[in-house]
N, C-alpha and C. Protein backbone atom coordinates (compact mmCIF):
# COMPACT_ATOMS: atom_id res chain seq x y z
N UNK A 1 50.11 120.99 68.12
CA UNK A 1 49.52 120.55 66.87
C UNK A 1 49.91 121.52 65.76
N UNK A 2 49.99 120.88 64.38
CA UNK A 2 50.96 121.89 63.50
C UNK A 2 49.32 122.08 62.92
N UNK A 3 49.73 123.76 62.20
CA UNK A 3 48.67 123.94 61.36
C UNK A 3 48.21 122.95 60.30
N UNK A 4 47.15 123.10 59.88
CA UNK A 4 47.10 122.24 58.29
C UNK A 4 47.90 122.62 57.15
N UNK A 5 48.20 121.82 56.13
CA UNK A 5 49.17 122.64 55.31
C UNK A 5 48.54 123.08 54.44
N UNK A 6 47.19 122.36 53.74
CA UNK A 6 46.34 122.38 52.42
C UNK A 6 44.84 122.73 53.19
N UNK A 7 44.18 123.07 52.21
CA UNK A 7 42.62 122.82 52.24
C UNK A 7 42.22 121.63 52.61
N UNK A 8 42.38 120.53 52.28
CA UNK A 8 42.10 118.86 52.37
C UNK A 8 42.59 118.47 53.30
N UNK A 9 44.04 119.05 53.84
CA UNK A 9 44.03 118.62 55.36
C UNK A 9 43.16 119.18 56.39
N UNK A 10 43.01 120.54 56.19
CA UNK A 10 41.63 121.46 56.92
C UNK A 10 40.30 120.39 57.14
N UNK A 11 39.79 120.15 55.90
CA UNK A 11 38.80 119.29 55.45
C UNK A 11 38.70 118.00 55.70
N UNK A 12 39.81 117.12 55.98
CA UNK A 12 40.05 116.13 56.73
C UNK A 12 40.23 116.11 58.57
N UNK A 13 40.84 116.99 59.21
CA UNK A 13 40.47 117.56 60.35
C UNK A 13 38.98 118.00 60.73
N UNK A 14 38.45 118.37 59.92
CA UNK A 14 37.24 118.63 60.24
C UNK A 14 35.96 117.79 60.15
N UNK A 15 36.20 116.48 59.14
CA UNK A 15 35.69 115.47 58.89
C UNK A 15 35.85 114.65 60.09
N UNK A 16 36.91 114.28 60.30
CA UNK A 16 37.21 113.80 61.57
C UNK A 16 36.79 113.73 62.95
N UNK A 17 36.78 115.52 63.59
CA UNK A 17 35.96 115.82 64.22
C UNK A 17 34.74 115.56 64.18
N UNK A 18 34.26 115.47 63.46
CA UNK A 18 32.31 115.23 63.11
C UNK A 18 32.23 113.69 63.29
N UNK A 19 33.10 113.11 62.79
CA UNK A 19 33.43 111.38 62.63
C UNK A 19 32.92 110.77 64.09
N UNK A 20 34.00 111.96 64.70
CA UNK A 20 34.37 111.48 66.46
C UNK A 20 32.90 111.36 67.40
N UNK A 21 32.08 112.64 66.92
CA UNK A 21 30.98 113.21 67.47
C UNK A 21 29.86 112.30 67.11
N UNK A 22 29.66 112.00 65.80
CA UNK A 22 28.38 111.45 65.79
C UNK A 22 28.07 110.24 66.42
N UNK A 23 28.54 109.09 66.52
CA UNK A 23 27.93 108.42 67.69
C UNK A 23 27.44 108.72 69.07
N UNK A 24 27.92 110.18 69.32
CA UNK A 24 27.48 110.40 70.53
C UNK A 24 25.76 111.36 70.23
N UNK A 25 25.93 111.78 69.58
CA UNK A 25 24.62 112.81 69.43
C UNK A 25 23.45 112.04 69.12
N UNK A 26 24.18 110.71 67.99
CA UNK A 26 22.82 109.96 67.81
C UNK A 26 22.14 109.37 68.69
N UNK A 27 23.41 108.88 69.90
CA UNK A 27 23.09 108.48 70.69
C UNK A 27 22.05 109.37 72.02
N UNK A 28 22.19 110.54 71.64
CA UNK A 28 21.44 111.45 72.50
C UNK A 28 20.33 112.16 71.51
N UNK A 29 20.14 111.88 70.44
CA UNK A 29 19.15 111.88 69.70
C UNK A 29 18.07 110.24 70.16
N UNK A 30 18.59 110.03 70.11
CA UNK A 30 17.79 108.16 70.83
C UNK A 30 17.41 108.11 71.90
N UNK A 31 17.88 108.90 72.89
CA UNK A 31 17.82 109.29 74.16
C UNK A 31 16.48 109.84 74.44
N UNK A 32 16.52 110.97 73.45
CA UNK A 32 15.14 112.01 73.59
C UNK A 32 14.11 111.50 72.83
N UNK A 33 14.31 110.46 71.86
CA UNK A 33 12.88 110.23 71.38
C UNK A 33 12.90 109.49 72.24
N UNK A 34 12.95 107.99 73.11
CA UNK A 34 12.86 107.38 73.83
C UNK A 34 11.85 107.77 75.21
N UNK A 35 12.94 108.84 75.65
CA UNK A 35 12.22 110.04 76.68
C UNK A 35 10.53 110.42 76.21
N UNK A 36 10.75 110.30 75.39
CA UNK A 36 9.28 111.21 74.41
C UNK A 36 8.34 110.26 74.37
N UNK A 37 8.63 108.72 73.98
CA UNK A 37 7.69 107.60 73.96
C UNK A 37 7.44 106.96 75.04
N UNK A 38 8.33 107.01 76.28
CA UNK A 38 7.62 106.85 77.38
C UNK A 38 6.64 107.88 78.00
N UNK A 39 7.38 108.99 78.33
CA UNK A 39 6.32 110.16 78.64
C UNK A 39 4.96 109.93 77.39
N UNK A 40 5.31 109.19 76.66
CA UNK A 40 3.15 109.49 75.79
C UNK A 40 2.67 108.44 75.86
N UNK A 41 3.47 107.22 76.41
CA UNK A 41 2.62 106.18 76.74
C UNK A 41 2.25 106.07 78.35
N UNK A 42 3.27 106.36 79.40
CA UNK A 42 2.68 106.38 80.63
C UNK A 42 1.86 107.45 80.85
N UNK A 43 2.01 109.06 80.78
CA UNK A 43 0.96 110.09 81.00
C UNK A 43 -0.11 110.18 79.80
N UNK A 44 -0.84 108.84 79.44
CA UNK A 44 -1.47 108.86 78.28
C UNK A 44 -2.76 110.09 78.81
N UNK A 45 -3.23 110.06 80.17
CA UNK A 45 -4.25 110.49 80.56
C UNK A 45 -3.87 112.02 80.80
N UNK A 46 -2.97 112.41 80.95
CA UNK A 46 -2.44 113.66 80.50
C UNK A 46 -2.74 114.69 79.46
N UNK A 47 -3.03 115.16 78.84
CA UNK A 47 -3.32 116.13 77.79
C UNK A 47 -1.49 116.98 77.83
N UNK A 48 -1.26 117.36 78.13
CA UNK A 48 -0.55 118.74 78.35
C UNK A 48 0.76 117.40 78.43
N UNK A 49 1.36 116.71 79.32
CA UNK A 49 1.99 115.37 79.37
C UNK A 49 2.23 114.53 77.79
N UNK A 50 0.92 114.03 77.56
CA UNK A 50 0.97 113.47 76.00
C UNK A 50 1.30 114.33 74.97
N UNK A 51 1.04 115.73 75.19
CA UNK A 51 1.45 116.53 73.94
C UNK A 51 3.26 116.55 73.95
N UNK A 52 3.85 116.93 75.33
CA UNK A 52 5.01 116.87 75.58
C UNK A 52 5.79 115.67 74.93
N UNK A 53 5.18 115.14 75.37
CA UNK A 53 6.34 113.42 75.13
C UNK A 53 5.87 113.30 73.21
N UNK A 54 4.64 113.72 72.69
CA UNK A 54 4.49 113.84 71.30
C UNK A 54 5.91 114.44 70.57
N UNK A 55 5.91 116.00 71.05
CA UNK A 55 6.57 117.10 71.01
C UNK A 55 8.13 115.90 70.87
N UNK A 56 8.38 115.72 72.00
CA UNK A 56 10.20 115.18 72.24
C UNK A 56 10.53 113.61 71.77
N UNK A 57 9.27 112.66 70.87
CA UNK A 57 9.60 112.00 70.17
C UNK A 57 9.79 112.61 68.25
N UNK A 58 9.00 113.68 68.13
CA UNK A 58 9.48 114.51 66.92
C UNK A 58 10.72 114.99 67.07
N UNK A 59 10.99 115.73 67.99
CA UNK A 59 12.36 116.60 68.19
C UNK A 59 13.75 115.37 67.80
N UNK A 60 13.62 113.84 68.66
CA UNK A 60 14.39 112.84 68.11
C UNK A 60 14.43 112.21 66.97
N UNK A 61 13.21 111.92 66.38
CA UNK A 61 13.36 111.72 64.97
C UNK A 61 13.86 112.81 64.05
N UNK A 62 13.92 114.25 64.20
CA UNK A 62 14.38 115.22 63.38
C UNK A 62 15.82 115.26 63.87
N UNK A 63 16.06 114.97 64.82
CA UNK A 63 17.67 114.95 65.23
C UNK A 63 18.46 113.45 64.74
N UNK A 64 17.79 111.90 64.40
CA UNK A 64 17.88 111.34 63.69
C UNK A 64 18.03 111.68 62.67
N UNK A 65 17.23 112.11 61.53
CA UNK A 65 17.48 112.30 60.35
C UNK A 65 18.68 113.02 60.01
N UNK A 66 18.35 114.10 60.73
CA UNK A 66 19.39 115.02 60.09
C UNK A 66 20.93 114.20 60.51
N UNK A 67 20.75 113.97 61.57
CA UNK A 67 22.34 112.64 62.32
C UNK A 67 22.50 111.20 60.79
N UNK A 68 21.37 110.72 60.48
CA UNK A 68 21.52 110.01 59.34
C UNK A 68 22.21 110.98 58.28
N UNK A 69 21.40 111.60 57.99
CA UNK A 69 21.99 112.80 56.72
C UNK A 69 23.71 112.99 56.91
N UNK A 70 24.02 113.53 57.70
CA UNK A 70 25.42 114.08 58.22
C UNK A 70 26.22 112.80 57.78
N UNK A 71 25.85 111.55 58.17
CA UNK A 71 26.59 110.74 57.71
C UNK A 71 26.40 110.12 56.70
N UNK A 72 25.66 110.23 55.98
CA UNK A 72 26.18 109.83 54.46
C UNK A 72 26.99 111.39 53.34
N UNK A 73 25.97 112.79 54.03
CA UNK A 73 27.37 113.39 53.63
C UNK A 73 28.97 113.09 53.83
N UNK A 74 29.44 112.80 55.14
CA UNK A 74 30.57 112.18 55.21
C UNK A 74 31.01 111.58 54.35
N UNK A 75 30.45 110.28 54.08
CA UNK A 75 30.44 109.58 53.24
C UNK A 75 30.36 109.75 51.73
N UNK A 76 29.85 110.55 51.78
CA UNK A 76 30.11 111.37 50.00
C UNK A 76 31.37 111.44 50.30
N UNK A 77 32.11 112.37 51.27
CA UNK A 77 33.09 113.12 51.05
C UNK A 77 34.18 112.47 51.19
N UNK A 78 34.61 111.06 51.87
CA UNK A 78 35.31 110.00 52.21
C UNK A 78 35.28 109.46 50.25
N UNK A 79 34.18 109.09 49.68
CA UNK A 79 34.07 107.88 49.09
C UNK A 79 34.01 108.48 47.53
N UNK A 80 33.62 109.59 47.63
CA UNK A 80 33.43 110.04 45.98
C UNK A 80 34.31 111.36 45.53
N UNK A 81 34.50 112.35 46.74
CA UNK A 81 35.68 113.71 46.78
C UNK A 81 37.01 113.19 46.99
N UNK A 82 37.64 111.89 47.57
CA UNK A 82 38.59 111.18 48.04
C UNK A 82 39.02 111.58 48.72
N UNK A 83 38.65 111.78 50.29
CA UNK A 83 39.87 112.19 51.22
C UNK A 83 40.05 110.87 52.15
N UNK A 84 41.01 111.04 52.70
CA UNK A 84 42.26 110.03 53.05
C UNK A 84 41.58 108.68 53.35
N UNK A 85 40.60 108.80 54.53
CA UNK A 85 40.01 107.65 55.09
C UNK A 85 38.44 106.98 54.96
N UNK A 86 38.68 106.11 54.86
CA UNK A 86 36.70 105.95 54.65
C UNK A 86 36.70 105.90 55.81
N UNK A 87 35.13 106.04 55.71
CA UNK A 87 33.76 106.40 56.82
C UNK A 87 33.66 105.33 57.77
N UNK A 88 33.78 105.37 58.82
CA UNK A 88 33.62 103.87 60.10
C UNK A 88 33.40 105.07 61.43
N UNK A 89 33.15 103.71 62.09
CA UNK A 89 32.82 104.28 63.71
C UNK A 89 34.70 104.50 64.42
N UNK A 90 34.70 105.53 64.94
CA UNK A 90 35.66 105.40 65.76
C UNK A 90 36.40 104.07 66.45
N UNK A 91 37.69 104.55 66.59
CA UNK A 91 37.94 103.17 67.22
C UNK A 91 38.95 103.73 68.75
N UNK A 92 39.47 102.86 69.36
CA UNK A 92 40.50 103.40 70.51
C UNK A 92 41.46 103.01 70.05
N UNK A 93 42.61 103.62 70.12
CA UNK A 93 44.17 103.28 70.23
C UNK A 93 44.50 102.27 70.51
N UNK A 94 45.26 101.49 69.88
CA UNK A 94 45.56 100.37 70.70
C UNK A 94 47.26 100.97 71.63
């Protein structure tokens, strides 16, 4: 792989990378609140159980947001700074 030549190619490499990633984190952000709303509805009789699954449906919504956030920064940076490509989900090679 050749170095970058500019800043904006740096910045586009690195956009990229993040591009690649976020469907997966959100997806493991969804994961853990999920985790979190079953654990507080089945161990409702739990104390120590219900606080847990409380606890790891916050932890997913804060890992949501901030996963929302990330991508509309992207999206600033695609749509209003102009670099090369707009904002979409990954795709495979054909």
């Amino acid at each position: 792989m050749n170095p970058p030549g500019n800043f904006s190619e740096l910045i586009n490499i690195f956009l990229n990378l993040i591009n690649l990633t976020l469907p997966v984190i959100v997806g493991l952000a969804l994961l853990v609140f999920f985790k979190g709303l079953v654990a507080f509805i089945a161990k409702s009789g739990d104390e120590k159980s219900h606080a847990e699954g409380r606890n790891l449906m916050v932890w997913g919504l804060v890992g949501l947001f901030v996963m929302i956030s990330v991508i509309g920064i992207i999206k600033f940076f695609y749509a209003d700074i102009g670099f090369s490509r707009p904002f979409g989900l990954p795709t495979l090679p054909i």
